[in-house]
N, C-alpha and C. Protein backbone atom coordinates (compact mmCIF):
# COMPACT_ATOMS: atom_id res chain seq x y z
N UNK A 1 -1.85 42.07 1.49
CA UNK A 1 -0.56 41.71 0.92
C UNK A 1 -0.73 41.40 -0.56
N UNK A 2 -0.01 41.56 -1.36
CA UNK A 2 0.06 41.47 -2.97
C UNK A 2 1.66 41.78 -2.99
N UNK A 3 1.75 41.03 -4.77
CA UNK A 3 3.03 41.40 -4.99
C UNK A 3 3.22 42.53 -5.48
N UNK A 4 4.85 42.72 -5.44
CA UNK A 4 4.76 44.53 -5.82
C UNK A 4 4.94 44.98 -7.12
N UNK A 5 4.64 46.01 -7.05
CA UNK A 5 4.50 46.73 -8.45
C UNK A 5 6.19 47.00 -9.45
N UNK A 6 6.10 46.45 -9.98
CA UNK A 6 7.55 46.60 -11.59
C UNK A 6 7.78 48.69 -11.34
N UNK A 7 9.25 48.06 -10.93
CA UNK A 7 9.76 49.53 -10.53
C UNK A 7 8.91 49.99 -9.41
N UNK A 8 8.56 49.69 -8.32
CA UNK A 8 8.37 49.82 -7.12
C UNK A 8 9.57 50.14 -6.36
N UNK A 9 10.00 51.48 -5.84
CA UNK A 9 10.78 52.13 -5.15
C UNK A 9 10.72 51.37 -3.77
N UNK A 10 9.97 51.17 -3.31
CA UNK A 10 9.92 50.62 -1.78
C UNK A 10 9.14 49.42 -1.47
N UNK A 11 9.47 48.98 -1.01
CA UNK A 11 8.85 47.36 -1.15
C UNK A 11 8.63 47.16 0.60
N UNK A 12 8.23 47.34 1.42
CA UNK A 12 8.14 47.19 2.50
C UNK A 12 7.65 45.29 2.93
N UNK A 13 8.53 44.62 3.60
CA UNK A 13 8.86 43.33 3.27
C UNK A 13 7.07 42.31 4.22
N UNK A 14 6.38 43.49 5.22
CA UNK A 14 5.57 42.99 5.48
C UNK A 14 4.39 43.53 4.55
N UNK A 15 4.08 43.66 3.54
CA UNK A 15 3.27 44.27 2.56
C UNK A 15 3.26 43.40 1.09
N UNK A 16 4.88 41.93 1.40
CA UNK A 16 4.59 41.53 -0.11
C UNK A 16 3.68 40.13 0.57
N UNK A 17 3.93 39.50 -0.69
CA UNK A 17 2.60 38.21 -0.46
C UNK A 17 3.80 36.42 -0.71
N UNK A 18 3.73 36.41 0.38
CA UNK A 18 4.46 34.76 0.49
C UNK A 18 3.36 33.96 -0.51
N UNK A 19 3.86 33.36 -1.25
CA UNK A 19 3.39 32.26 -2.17
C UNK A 19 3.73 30.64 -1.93
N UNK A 20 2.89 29.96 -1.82
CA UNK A 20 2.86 28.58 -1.12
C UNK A 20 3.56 27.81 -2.70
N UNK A 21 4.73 27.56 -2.95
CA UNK A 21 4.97 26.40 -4.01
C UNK A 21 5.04 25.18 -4.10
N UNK A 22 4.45 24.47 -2.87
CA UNK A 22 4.11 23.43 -2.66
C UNK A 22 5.82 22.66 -2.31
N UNK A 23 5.39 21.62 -1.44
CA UNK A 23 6.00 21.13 -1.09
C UNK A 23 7.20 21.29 -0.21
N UNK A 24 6.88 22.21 0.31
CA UNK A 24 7.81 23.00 1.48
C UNK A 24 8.76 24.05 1.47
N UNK A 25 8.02 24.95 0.17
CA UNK A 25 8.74 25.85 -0.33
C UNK A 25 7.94 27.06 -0.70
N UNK A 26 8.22 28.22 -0.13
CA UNK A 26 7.40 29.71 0.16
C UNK A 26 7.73 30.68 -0.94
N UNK A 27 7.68 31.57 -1.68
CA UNK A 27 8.43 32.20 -2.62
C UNK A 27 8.04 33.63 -2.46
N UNK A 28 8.55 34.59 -2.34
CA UNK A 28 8.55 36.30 -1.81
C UNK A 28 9.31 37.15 -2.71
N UNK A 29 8.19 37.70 -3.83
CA UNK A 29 8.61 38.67 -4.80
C UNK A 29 8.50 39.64 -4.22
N UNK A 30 10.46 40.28 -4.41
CA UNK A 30 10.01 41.30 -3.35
C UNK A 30 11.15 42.38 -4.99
N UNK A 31 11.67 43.73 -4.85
CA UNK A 31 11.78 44.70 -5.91
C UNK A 31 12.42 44.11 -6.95
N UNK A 32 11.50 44.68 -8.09
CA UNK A 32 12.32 44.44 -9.67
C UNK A 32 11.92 45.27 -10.70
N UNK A 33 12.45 45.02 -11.63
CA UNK A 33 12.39 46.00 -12.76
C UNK A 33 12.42 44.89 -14.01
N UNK A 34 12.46 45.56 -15.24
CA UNK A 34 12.62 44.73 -16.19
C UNK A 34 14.00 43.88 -16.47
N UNK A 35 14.72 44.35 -15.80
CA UNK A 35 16.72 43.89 -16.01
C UNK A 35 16.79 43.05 -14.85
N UNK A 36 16.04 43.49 -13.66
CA UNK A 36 17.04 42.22 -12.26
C UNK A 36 15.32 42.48 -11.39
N UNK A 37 15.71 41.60 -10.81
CA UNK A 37 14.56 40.80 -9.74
C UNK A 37 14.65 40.19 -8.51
N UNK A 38 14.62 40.59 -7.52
CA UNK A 38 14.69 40.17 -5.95
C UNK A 38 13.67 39.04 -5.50
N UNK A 39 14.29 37.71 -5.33
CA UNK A 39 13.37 36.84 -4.88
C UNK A 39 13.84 36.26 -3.57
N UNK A 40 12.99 36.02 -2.33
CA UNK A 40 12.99 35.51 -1.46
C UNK A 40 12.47 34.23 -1.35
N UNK A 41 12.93 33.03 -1.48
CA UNK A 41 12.46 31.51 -1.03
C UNK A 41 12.63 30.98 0.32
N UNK A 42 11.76 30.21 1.32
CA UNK A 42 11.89 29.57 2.17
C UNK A 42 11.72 28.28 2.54
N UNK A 43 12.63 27.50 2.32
CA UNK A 43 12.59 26.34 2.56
C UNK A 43 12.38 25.56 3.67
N UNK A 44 11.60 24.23 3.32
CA UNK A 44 11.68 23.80 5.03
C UNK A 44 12.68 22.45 4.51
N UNK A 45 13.29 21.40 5.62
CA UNK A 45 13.92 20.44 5.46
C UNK A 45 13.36 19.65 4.93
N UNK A 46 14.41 19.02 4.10
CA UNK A 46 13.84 18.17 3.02
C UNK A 46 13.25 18.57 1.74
N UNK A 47 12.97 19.85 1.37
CA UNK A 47 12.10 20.58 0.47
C UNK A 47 13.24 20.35 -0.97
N UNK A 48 12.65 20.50 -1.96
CA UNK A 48 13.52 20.35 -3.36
C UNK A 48 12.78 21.31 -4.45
N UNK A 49 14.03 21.82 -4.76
CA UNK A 49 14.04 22.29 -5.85
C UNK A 49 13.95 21.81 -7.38
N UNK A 50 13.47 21.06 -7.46
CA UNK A 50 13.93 20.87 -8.54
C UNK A 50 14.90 20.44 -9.93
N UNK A 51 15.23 20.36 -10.47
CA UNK A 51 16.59 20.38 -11.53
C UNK A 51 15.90 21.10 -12.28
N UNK A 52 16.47 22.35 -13.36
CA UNK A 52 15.79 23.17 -13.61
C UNK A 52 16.72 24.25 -14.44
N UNK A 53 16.55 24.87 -15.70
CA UNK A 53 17.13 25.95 -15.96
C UNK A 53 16.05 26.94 -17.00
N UNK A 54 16.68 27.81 -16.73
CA UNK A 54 16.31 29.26 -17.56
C UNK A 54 16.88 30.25 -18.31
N UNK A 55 16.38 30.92 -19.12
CA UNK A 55 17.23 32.02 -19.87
C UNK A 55 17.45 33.27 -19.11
N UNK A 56 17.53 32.98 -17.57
CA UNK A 56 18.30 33.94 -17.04
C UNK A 56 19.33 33.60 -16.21
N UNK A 57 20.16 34.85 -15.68
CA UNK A 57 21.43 34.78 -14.67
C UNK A 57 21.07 34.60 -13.61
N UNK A 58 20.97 33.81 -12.46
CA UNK A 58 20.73 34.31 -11.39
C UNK A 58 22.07 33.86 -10.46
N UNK A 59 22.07 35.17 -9.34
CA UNK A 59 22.98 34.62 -8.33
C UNK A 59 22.06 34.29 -6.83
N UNK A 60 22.60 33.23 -6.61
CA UNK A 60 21.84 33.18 -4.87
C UNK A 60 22.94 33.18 -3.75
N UNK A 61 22.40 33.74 -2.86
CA UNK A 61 23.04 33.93 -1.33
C UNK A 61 22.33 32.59 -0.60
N UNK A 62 22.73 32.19 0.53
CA UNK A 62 22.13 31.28 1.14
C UNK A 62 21.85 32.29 2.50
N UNK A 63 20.78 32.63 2.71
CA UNK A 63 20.53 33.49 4.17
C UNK A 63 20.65 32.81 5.04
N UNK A 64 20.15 31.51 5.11
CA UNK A 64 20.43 30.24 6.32
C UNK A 64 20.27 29.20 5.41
N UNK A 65 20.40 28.23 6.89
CA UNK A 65 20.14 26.67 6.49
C UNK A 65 21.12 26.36 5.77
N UNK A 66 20.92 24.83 5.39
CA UNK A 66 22.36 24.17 4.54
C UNK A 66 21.10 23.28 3.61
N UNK A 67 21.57 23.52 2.50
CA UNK A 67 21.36 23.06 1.49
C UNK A 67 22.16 22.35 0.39
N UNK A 68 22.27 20.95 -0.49
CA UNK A 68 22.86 20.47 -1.57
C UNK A 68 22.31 20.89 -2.83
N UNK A 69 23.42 21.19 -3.07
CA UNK A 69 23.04 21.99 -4.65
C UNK A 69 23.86 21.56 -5.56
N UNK A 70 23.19 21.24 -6.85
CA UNK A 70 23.60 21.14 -8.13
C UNK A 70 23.53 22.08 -9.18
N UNK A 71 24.83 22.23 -9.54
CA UNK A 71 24.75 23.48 -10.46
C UNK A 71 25.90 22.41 -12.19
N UNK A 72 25.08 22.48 -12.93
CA UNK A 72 25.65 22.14 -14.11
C UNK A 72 26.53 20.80 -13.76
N UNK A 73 25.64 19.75 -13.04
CA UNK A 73 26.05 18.30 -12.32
C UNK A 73 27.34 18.57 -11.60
N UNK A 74 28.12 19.78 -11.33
CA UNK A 74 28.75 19.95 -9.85
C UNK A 74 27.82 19.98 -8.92
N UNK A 75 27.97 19.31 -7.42
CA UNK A 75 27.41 19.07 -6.75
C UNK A 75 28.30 19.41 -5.37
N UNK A 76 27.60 20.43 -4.20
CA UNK A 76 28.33 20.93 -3.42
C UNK A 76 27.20 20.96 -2.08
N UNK A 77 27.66 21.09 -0.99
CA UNK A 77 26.90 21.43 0.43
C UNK A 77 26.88 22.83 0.84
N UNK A 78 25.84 23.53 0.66
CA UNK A 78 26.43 25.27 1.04
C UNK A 78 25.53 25.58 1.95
N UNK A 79 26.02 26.92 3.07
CA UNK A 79 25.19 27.16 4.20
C UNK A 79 25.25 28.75 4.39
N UNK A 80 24.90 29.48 5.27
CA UNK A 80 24.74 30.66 5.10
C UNK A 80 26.13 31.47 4.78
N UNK A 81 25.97 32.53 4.11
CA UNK A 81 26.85 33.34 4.07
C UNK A 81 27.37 32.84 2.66
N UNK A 82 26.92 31.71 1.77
CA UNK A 82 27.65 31.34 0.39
C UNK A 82 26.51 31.50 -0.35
N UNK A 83 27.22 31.96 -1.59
CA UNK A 83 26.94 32.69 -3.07
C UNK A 83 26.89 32.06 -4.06
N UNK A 84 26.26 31.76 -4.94
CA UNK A 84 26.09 30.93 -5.89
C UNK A 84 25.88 31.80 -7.34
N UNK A 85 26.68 31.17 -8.17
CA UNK A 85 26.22 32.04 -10.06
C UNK A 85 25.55 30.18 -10.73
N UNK A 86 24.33 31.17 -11.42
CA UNK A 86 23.67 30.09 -12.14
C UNK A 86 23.30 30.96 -13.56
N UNK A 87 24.46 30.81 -14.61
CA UNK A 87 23.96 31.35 -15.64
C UNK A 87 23.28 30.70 -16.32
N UNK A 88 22.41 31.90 -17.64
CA UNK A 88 21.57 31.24 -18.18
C UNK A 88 21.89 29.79 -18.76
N UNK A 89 20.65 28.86 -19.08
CA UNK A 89 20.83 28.01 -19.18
C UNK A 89 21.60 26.72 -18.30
N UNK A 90 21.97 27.08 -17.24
CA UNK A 90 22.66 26.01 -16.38
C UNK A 90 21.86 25.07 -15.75
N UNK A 91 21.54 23.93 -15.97
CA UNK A 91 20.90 22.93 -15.31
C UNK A 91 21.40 22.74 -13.30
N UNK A 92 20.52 23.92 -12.60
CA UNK A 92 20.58 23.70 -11.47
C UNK A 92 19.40 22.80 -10.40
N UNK A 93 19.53 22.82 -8.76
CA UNK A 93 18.72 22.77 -8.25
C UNK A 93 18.95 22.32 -7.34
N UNK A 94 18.58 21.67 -6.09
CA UNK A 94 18.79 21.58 -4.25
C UNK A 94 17.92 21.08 -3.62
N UNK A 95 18.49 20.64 -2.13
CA UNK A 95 17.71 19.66 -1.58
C UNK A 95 17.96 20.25 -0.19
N UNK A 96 16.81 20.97 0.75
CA UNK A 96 17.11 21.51 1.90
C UNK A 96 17.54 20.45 2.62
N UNK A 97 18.94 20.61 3.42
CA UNK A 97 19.23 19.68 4.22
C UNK A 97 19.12 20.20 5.91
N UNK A 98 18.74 21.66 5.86
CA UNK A 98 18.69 22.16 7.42
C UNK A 98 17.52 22.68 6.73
N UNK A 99 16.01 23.49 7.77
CA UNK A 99 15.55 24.76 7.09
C UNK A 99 16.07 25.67 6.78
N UNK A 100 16.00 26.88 6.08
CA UNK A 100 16.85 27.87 5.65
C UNK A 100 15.94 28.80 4.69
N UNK A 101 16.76 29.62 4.60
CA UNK A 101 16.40 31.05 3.29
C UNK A 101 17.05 31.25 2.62
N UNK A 102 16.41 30.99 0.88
CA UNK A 102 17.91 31.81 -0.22
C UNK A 102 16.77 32.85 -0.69
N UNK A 103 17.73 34.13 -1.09
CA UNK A 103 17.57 34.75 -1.60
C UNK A 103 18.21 34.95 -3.33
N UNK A 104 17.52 35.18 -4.18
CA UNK A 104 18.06 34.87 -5.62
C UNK A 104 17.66 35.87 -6.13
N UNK A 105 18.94 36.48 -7.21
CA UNK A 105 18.75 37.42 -7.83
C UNK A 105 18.85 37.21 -9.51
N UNK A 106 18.26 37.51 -10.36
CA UNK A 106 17.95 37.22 -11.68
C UNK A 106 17.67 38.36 -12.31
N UNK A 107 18.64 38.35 -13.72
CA UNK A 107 18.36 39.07 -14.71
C UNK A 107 18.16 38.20 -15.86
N UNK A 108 18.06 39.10 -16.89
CA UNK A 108 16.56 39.66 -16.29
C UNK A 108 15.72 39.22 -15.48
N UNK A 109 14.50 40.23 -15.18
CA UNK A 109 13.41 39.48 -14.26
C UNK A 109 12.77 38.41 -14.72
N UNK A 110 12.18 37.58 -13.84
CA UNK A 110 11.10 36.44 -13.98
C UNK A 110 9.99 36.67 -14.15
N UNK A 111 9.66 37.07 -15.79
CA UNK A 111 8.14 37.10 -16.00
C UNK A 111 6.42 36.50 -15.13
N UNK A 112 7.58 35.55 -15.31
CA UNK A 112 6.69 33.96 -14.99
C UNK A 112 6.37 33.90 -13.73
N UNK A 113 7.23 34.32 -12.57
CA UNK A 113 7.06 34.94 -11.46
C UNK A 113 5.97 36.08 -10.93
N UNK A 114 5.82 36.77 -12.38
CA UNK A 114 4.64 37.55 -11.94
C UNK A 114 3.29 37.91 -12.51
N UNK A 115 3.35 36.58 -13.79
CA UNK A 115 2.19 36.73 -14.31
C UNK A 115 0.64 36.47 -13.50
N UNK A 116 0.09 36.70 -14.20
CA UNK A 116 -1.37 36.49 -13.09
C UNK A 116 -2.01 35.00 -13.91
C-alpha cells in the first residue's frame, strides 16, 4: 500500500495507505491532481480535529457518524448525508460525537498531504 501517484487515473481504494494521525484519526489519500484532491478521514468517537485553516477550498460530505463542527465560530451538529464549504482561510474544525467518515475535497491539492 502507498499513496497514489498525482494524476493517477485509478486509485483502487484497497491499494492506498491509511495514515495513523494520531489520536483517533486515520487519513486516506486517495485521487488528485494539482487543482482538487480526494481525502478520506476516519474518525473514532471523541477524536478532534483541530481548529485550523488553510489557503485552500475544501468541501466535506459526512459519510457517517455525527460530528460538531465549527466553521468560522458557527457551530453546528452534522451527520451523514451533510455537506460542508470551508473556504480558504476559514477557521474550521470538529469533535467526533458518533464514529464516522468524512470525506473532503480541496482545491487546490494538499501539498502537505503528500510530501515525504
Amino acid at each position: 500500500m502507498k499513496k497514489p501517484d498525482k494524476h493517477q487515473r485509478w486509485v483502487p481504494y484497497g491499494d492506498t495507505l491509511p495514515e495513523d494521525n494520531g489520536h483517533g484519526v486515520t487519513r486516506r489519500i486517495l485521487a488528485y491532481t494539482d487543482g482538487l484532491m480526494c481525502v478520506e478521514n476516519d474518525f473514532a468517537a471523541g477524536a478532534v480535529g483541530t481548529l485550523h485553516s488553510h489557503p485552500h477550498t475544501q468541501i466535506t460530505y459526512v459519510v457517517s457518524g455525527k460530528f460538531a463542527f465549527s466553521i468560522d465560530g458557527e457551530k453546528r451538529v452534522v451527520t451523514a448525508g451533510d455537506t460542508l464549504l470551508k473556504e480558504d482561510g476559514v477557521i474550521h474544525g470538529c469533535t467526533c460525537l458518533e464514529s464516522g467518515k468524512l470525506l473532503d475535497i480541496f482545491t487546490p491539492m494538499r501539498e502537505d498531504f503528500v510530501g515525504d
